[in-house]
Protein backbone atom coordinates (compact mmCIF):
# COMPACT_ATOMS: atom_id res chain seq x y z
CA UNK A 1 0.00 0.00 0.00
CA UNK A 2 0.92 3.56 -1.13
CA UNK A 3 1.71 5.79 2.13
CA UNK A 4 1.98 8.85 0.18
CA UNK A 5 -0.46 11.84 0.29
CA UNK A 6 -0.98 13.14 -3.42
CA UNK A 7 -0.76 16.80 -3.57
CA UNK A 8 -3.59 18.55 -4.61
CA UNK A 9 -2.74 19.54 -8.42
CA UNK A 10 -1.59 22.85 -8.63
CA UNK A 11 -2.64 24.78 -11.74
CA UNK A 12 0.50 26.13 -13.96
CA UNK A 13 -0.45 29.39 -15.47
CA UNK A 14 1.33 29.65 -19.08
CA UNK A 15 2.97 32.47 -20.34
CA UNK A 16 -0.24 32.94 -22.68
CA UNK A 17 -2.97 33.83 -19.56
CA UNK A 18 -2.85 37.26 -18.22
CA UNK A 19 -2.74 37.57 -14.13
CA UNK A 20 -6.72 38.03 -13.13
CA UNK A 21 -5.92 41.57 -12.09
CA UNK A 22 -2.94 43.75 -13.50
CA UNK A 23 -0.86 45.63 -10.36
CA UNK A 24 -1.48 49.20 -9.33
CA UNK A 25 0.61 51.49 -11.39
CA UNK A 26 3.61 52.88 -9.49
CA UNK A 27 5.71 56.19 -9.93
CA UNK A 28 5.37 57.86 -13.25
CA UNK A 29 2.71 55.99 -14.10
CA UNK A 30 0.66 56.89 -11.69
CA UNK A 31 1.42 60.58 -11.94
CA UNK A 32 0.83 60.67 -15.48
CA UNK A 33 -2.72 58.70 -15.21
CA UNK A 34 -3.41 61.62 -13.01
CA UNK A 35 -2.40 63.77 -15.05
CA UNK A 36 -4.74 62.84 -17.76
CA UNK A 37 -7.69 62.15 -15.60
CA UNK A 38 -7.20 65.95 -14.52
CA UNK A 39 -6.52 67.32 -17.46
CA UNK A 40 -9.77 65.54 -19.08
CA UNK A 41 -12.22 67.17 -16.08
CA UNK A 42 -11.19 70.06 -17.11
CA UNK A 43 -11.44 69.84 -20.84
CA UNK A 44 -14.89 68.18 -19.92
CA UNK A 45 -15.91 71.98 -17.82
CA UNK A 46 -14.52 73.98 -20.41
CA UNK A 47 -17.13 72.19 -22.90
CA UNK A 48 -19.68 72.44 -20.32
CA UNK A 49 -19.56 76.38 -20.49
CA UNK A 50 -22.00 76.70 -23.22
CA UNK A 51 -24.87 74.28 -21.77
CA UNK A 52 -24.24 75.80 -17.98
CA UNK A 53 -22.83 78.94 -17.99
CA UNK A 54 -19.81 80.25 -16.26
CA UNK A 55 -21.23 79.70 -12.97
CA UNK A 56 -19.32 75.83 -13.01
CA UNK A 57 -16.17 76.52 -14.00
CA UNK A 58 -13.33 77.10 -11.57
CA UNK A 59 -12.09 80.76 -11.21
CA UNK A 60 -8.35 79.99 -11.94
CA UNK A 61 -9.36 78.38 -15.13
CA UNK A 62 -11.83 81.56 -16.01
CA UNK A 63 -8.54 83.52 -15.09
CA UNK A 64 -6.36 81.75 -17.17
CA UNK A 65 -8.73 81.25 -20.36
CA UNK A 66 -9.41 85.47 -19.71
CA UNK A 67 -5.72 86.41 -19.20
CA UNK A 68 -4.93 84.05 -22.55
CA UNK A 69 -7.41 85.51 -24.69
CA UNK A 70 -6.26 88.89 -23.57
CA UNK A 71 -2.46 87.91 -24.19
CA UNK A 72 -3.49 86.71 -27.67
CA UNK A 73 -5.20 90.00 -28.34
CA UNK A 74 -2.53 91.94 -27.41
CA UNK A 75 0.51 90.12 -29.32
CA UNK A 76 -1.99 90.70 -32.50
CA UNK A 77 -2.16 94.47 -31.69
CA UNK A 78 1.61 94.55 -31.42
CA UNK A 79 2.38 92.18 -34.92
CA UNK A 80 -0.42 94.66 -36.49
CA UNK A 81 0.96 98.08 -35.40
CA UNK A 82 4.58 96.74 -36.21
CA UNK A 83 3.79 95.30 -39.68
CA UNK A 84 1.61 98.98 -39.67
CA UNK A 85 4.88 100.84 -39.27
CA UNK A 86 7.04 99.07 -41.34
CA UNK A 87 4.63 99.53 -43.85
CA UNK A 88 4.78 102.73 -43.79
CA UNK A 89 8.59 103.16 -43.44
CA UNK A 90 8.85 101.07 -46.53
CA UNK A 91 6.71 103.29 -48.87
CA UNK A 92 8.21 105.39 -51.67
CA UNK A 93 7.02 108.57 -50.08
CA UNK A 94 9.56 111.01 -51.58
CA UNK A 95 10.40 109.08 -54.32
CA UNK A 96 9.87 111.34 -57.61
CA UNK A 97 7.88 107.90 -59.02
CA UNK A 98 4.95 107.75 -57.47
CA UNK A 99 3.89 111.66 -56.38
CA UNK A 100 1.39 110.80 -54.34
CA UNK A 101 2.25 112.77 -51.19
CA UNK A 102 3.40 115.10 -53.36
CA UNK A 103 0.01 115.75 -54.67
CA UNK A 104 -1.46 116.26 -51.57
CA UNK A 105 0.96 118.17 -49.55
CA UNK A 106 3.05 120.23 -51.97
CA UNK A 107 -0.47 122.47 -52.48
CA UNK A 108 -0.77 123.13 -49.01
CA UNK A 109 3.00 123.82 -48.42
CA UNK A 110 3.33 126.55 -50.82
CA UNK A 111 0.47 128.20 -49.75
CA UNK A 112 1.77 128.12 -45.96
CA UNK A 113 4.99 129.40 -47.58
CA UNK A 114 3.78 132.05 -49.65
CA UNK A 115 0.71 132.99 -46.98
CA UNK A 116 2.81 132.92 -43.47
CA UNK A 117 5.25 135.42 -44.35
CA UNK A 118 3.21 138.11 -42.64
CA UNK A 119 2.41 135.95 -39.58
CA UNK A 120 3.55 135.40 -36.44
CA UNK A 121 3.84 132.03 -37.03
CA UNK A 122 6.76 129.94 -38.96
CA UNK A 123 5.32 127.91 -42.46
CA UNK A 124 6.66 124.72 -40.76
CA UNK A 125 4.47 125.39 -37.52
CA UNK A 126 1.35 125.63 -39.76
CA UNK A 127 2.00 122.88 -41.88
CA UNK A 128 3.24 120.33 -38.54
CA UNK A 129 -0.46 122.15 -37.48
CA UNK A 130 -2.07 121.47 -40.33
CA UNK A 131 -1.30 117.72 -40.25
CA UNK A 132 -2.28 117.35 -36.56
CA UNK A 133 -5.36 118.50 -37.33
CA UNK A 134 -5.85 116.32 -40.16
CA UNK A 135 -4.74 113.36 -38.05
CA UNK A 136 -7.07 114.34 -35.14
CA UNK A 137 -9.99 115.24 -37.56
CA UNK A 138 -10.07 111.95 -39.16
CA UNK A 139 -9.49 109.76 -35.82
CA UNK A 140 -12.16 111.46 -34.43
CA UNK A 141 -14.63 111.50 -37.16
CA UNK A 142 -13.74 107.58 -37.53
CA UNK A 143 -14.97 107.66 -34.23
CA UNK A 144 -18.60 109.75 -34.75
CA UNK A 145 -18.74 107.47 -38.29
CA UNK A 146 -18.72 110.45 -39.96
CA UNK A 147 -18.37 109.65 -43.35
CA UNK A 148 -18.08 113.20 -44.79
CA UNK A 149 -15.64 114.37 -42.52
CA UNK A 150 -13.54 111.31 -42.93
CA UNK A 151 -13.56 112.26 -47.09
CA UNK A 152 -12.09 116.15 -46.54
């Protein structure tokens, strides 16, 4: 007779089967599943602003969406105003080509010239005058939408 106590057959698990439940994630892992989870809530309340309202979303994020839209509005500004200027610095505007300040200033020029000489006042002080004036005139009928004013 056999003395010997069979051992209860032990299941081998082969290298195909997958462990029932995969470990927690550790270190960077963890951190960056975290990361992604947090990042997606708050993708998620930034689409939730048109169906709710403002009222949801947290006030660093309304900060931060505010202060980058502002940013962005600003650094356009600044590109348009430079590109603006260097525009202008770049135009033939004494060239003997095109004439076309030429034609609009010379006019006025001479007649300060001819016309100040009895003044108190110098023909370059008129004319520097004269295209304030304009400047402020048109800014500030841009401003009333006054189209007339804007064509003299």
């Amino acid at each position: 007779m056999n003395n010997t106590v069979p051992f209860p057959e032990q299941k081998r698990r082969d290298d195909n089967e997958q462990p029932a439940t995969p470990p927690p994630p550790t270190g960077w892992l963890r951190f960056a599943d975290r990361a992604v989870d947090w990042a997606g809530d708050r993708i998620e309340e930034i689409l939730d602003v048109p169906i709710y309202g403002w009222k949801g979303l947290a006030t660093w994020l309304k900060t931060l969406i505010i202060l980058t839209g502002t940013a962005l509005i600003l650094w356009a500004a600044w590109w348009g105003i430079t590109a603006l200027i260097d525009a202008v610095r770049a135009a033939a505007w004494h060239s003997q080509g095109t004439g076309l300040i030429a034609t609009m200033h010379q006019p006025v020029w001479d007649y300060l010239q001819t016309h100040t000489a009895e003044l108190p006042v110098s023909a370059t002080t008129a004319y520097t005058a004269w295209q304030l004036f304009g400047t402020a005139s048109f800014i500030a009928s841009w401003w009333l939408r006054a189209t007339g004013a804007r064509l003299t």
